[in-house]
N, C-alpha and C. Protein backbone atom coordinates (compact mmCIF):
# COMPACT_ATOMS: atom_id res chain seq x y z
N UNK A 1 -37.89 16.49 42.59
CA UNK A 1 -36.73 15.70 42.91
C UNK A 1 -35.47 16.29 42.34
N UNK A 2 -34.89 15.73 42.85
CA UNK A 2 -32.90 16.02 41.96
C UNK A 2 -32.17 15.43 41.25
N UNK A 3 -31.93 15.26 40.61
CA UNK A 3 -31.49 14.73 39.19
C UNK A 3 -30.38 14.68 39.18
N UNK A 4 -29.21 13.77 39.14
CA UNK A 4 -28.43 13.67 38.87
C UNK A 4 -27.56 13.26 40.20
N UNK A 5 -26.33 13.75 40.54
CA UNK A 5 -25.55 13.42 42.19
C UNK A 5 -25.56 14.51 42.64
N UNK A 6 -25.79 13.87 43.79
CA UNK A 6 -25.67 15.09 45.19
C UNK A 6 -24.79 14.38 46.15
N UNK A 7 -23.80 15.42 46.62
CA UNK A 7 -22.00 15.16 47.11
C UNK A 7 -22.25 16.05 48.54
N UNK A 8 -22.70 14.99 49.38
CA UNK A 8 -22.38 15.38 51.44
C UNK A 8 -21.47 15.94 51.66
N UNK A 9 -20.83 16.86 52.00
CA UNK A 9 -19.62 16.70 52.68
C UNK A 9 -19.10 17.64 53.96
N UNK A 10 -19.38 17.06 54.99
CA UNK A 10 -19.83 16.99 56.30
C UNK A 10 -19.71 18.41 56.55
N UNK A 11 -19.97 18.22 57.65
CA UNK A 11 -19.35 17.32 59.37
C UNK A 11 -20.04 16.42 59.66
N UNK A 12 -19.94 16.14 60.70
CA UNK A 12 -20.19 14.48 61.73
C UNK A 12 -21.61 14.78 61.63
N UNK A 13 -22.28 16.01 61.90
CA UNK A 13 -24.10 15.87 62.43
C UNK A 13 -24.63 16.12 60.94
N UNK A 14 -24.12 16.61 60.03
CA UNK A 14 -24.44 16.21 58.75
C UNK A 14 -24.44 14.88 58.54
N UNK A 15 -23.17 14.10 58.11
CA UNK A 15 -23.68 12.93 58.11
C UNK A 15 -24.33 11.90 58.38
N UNK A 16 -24.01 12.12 60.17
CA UNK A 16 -25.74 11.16 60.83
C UNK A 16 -26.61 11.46 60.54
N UNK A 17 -27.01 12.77 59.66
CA UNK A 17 -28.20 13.17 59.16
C UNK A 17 -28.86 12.40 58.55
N UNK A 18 -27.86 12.52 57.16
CA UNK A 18 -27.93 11.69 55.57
C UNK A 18 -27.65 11.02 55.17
N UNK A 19 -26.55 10.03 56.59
CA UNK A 19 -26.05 8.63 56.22
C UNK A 19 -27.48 7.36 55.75
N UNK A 20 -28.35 7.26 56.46
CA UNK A 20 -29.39 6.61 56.24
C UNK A 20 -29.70 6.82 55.08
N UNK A 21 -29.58 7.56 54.05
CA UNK A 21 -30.41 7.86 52.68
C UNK A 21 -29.43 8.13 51.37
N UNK A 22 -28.05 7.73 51.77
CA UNK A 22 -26.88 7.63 50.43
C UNK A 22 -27.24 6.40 50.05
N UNK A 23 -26.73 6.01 48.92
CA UNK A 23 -27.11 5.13 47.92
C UNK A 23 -25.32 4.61 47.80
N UNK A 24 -24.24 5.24 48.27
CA UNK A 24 -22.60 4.76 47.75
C UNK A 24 -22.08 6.15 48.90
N UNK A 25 -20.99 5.34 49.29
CA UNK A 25 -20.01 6.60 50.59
C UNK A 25 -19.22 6.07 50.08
N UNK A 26 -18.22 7.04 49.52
CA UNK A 26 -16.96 7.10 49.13
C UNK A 26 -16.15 7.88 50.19
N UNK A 27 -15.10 7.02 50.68
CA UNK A 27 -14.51 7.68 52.19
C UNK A 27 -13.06 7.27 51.69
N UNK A 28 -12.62 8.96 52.47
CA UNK A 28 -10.58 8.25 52.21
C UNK A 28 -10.03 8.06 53.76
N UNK A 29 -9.52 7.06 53.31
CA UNK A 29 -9.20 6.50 54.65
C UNK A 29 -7.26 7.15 54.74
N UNK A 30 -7.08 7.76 55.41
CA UNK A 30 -5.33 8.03 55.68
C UNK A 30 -4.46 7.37 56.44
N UNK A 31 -3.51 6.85 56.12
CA UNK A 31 -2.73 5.80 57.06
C UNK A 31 -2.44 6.07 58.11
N UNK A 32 -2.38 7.56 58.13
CA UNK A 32 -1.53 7.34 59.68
C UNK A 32 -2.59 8.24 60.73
N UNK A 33 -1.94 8.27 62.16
CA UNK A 33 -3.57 9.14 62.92
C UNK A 33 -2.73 10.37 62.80
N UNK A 34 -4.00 10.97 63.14
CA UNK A 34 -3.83 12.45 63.54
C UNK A 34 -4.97 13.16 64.70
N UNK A 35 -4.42 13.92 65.85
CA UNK A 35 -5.29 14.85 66.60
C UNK A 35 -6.29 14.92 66.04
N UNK A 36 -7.87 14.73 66.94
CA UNK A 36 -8.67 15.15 66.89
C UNK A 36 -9.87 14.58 67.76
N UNK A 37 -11.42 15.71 68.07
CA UNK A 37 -11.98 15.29 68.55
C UNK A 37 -13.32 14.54 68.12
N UNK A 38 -13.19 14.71 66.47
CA UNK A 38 -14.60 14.10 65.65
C UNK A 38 -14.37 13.28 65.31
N UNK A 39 -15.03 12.07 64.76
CA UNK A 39 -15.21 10.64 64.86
C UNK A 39 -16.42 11.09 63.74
N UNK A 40 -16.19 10.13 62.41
CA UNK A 40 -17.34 9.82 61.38
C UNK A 40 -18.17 8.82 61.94
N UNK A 41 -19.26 8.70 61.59
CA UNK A 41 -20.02 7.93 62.63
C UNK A 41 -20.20 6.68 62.15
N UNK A 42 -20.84 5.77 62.90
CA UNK A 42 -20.64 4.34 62.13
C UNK A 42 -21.49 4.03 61.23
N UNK A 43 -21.45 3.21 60.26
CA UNK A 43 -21.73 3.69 59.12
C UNK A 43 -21.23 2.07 58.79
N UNK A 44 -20.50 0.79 59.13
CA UNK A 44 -20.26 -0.41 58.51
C UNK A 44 -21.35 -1.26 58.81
N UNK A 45 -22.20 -1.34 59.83
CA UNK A 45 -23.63 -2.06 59.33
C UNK A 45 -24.93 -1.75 58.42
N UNK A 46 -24.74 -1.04 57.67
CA UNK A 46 -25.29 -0.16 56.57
C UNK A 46 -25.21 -1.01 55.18
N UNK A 47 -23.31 -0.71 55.10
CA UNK A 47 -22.86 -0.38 53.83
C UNK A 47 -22.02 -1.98 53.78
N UNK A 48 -21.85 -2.14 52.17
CA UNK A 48 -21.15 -3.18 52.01
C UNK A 48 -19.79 -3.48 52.22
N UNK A 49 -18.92 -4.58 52.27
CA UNK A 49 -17.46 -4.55 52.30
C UNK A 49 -16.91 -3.44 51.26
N UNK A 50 -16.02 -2.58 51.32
CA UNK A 50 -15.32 -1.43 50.47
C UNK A 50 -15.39 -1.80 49.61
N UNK A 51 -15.04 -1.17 47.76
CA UNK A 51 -13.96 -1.40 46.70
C UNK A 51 -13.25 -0.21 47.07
N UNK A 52 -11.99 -0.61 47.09
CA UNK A 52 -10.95 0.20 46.87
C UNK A 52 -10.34 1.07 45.76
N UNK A 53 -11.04 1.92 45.23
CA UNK A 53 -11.08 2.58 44.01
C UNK A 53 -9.92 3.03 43.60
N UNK A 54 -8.75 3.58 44.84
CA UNK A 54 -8.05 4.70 44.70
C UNK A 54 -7.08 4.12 45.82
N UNK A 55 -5.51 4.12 45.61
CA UNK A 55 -4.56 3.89 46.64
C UNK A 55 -3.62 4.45 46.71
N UNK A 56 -2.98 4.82 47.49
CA UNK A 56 -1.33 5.68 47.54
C UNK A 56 -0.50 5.46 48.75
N UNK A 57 0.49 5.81 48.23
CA UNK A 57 0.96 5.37 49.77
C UNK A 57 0.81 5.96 51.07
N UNK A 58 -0.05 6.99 51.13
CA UNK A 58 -0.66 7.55 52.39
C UNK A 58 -2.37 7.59 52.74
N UNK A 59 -2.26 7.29 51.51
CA UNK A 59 -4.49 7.17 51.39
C UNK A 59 -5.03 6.40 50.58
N UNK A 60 -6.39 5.47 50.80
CA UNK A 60 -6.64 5.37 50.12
C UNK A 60 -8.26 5.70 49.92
N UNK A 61 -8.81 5.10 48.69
CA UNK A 61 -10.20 6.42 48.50
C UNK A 61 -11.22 5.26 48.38
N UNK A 62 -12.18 4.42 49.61
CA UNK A 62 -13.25 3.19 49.28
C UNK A 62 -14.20 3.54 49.47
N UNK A 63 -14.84 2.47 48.64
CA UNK A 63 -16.47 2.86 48.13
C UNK A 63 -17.16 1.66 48.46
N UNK A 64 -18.21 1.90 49.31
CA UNK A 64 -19.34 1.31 49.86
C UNK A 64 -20.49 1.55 49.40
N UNK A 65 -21.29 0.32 48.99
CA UNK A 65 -22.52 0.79 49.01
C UNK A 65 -23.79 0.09 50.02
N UNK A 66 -24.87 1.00 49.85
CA UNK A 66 -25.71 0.98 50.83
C UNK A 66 -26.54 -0.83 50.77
N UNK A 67 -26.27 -1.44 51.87
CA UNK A 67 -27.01 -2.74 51.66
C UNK A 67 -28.15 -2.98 52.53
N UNK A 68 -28.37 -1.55 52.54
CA UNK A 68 -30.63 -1.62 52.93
C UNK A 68 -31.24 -0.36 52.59
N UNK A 69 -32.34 -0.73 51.87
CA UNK A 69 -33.13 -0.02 51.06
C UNK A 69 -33.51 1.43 52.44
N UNK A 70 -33.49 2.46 51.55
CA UNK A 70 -34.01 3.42 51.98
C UNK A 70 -35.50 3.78 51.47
């Protein structure tokens, strides 16, 4: 086994990979949009309502955790 944290960090078919088997997703969310064609995948019937760890006035940084056993 692995000991200690292990840190995803994508792309999109990575994460549908290993979304099922995180234990906490820490995601920054950015205020405003921007171009593009990837989409993080869904991932809010999983995980719990956010804490908001981290805020600024252009991002902020929430943490979910997983609310079904892997």
């Amino acid at each position: 086994g692995i000991d200690g944290d292990v840190f995803i960090i994508g792309g999109a078919e990575i994460y549908s990979t290993f979304l099922h088997r995180l234990d906490e997703l820490l995601v920054s969310w950015v205020h405003e949009k921007h171009p593009g064609d990837t989409r993080f995948p869904a991932f809010e019937d999983r995980f719990s309502k956010p804490e908001i760890i981290e805020s600024h006035a252009d991002f902020e940084v929430r943490r979910y955790l997983n609310s079904q056993p892997h």
